[in-house]
Protein backbone atom coordinates (compact mmCIF):
# COMPACT_ATOMS: atom_id res chain seq x y z
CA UNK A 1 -24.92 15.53 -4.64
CA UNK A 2 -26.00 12.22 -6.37
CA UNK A 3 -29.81 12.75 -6.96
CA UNK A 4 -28.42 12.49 -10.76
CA UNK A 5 -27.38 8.52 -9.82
CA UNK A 6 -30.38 6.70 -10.42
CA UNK A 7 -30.38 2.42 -9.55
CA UNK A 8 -32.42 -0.28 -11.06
CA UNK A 9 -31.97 -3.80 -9.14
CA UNK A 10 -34.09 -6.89 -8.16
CA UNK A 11 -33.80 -10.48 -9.06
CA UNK A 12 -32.10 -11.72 -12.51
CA UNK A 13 -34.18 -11.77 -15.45
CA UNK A 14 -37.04 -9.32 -14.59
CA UNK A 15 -36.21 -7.02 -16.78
CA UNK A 16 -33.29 -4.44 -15.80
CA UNK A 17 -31.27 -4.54 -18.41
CA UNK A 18 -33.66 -4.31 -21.50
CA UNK A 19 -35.79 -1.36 -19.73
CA UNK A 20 -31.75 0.32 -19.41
CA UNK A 21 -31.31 -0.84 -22.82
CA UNK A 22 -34.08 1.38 -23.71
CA UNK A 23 -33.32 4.29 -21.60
CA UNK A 24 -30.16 4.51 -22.94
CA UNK A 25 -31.87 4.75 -26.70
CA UNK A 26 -33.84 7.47 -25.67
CA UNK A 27 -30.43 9.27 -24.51
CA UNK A 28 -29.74 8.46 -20.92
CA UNK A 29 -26.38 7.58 -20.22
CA UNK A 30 -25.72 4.06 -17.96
CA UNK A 31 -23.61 2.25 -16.06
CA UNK A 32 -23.93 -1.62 -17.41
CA UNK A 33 -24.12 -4.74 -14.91
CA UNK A 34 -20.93 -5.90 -13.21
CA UNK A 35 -22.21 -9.10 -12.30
CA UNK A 36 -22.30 -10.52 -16.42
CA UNK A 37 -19.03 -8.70 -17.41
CA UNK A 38 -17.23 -10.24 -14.82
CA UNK A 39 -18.24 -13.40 -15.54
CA UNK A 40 -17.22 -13.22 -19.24
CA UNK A 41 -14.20 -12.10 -18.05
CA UNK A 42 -13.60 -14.28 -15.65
CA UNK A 43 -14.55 -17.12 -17.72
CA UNK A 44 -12.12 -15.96 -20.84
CA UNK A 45 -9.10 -16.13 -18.82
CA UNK A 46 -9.96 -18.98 -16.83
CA UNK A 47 -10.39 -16.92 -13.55
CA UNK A 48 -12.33 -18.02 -10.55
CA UNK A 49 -13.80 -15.24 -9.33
CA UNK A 50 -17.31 -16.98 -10.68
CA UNK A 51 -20.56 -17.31 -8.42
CA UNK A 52 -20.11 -21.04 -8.86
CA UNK A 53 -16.04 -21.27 -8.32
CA UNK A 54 -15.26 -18.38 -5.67
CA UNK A 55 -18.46 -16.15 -4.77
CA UNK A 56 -16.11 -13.87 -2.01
CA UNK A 57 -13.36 -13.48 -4.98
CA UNK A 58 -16.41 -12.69 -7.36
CA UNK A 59 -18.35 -10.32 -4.82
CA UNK A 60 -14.83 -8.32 -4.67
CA UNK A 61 -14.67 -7.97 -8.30
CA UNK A 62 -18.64 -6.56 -8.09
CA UNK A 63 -17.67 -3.95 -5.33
CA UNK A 64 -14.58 -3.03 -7.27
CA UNK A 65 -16.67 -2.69 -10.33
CA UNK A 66 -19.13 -0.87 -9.04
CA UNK A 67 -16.97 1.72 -7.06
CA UNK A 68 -15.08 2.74 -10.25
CA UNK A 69 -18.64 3.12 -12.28
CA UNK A 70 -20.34 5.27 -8.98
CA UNK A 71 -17.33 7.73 -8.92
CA UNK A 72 -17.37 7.57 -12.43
CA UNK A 73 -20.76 8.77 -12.79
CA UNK A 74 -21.08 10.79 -9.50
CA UNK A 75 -18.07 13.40 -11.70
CA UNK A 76 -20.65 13.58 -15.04
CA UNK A 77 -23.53 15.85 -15.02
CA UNK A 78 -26.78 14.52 -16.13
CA UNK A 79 -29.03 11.38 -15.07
CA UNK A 80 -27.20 8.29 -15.30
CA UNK A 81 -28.71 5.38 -14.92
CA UNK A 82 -27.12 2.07 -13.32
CA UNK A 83 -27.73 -1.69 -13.58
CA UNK A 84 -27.60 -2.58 -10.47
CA UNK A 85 -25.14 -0.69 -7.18
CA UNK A 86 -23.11 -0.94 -4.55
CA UNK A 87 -25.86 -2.30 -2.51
CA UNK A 88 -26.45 -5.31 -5.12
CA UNK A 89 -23.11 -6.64 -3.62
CA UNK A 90 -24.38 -6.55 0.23
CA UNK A 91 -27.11 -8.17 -0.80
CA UNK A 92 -25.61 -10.65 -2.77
CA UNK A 93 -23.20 -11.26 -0.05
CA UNK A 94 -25.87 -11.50 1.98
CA UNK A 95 -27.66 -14.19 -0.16
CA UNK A 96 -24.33 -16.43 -0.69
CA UNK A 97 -24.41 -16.68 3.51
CA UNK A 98 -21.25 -15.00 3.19
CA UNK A 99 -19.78 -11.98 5.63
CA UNK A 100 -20.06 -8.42 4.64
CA UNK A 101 -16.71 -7.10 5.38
CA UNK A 102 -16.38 -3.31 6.61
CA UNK A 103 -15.56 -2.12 3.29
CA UNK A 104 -18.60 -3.00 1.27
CA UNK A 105 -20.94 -1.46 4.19
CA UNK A 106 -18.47 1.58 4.35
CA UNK A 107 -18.52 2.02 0.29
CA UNK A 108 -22.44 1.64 0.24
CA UNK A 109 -22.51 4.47 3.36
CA UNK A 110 -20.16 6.70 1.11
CA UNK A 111 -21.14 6.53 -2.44
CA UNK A 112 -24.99 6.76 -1.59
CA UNK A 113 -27.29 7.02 -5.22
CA UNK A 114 -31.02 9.23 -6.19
CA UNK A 115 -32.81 8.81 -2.72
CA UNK A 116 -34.77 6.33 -4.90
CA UNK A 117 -34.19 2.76 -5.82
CA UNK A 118 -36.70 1.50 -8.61
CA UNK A 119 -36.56 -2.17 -7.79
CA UNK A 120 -37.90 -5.26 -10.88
CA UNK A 121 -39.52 -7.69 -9.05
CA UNK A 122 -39.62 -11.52 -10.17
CA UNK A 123 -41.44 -11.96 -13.56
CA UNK A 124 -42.25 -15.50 -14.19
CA UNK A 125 -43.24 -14.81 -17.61
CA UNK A 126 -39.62 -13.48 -19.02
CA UNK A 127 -37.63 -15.22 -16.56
CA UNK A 128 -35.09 -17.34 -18.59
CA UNK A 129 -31.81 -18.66 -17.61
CA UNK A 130 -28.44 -18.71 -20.08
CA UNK A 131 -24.65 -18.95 -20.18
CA UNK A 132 -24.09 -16.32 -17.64
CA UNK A 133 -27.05 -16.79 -15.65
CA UNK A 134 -27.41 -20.22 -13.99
CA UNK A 135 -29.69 -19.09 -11.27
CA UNK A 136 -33.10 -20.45 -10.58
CA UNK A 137 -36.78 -18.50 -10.70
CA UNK A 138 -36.83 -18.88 -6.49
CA UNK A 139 -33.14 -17.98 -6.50
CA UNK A 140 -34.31 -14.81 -8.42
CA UNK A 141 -37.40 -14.33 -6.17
CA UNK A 142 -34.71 -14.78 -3.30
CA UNK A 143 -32.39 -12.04 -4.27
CA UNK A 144 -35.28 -9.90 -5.08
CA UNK A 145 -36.24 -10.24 -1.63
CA UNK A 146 -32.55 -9.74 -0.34
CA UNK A 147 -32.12 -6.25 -2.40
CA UNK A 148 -35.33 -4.82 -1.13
CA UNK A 149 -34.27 -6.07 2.48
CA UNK A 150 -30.57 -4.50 1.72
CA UNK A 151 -31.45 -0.88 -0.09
CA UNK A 152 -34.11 -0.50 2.42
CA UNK A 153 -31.64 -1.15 5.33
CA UNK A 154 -29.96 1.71 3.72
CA UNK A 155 -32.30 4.34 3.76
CA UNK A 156 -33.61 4.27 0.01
CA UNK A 157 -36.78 4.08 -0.82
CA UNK A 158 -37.95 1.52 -3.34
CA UNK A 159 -39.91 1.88 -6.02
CA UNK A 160 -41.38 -1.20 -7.73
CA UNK A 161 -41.56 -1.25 -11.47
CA UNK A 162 -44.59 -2.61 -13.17
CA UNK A 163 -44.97 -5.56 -14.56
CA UNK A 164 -45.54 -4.30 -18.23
CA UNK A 165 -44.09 -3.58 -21.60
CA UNK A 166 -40.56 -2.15 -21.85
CA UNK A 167 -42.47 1.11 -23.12
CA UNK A 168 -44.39 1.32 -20.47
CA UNK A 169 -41.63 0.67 -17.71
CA UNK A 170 -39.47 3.60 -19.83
CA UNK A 171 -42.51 6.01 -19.27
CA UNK A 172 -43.00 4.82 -15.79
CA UNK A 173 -39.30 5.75 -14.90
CA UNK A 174 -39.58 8.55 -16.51
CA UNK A 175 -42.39 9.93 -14.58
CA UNK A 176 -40.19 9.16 -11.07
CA UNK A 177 -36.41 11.05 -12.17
CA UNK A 178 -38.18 13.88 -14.22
């Protein structure tokens, strides 16, 4: 059972990450963002396996990532929250105009999450780009669009956070896993 397993995706810089930030001060464990880590990585050892070098090399890294945090997680008792899943590589195949290979749709079929997805949706108004995050506003709004398209392909049902204070998001989440 994974109704413990709870995602948070959409678009880059709506918000994820500081509303996990704050979860996880109010004692919720998490599973932090492949996506940035790799990159850091990647661009320490001169790898790559970068969105803007080699996307399939970087989307295998993701899925890799990602496997090890779901099983991970799926063996702890307790909500655990994650910064994006399995799913978040589909899509971003998906987005790149790149093929899904078996294995990614196979790993999203088999390590499935809490039948609901909370999903950030584009937010002009905090949207800012830095070293790790190149992308656009529209390609934000894009992959927003993509991860709804790909969770919902995959049975979850979304839930869209609102567009308010990190407080407010917290309690908001809150109300949906308690």
């Amino acid at each position: 059972m994974t109704d413990h397993l709870h995602v948070i995706t959409g678009g880059p810089g709506s918000g994820k990450t500081s509303l996990i930030q704050a979860l996880a001060a109010e004692g919720f464990r998490h599973m932090p963002e492949a996506g940035r880590a790799i990159i850091q990585d990647q661009v320490d050892i001169g790898g790559e396996a970068l969105p803007w070098a080699d996307r399939a090399a970087f989307a295998a890294l993701m899925l890799n990532w990602e496997m090890r945090s779901h099983r991970e997680a799926a063996a702890s008792h307790g909500t655990v929250l994650f910064d994006r899943g399995i799913p978040d590589v589909i899509g971003y195949l998906r987005l790149c105009g790149l093929p899904v290979p078996a294995p990614a749709m196979r790993a999203a079929e088999l390590r499935r999450y809490a039948p609901k997805v909370f999903v950030a949706p584009p937010w002009p108004a905090i949207f800012r780009q830095d070293e790790e995050r190149k992308q656009t506003l529209a390609e934000a709004e894009a992959t927003f669009h993509v991860m709804v398209e790909t969770y919902s392909a995959l049975g979850y049902a979304l839930v869209t956070l609102p567009l308010s204070s990190i407080a407010e998001r917290v309690k908001f989440v809150l109300g949906h896993i308690a």
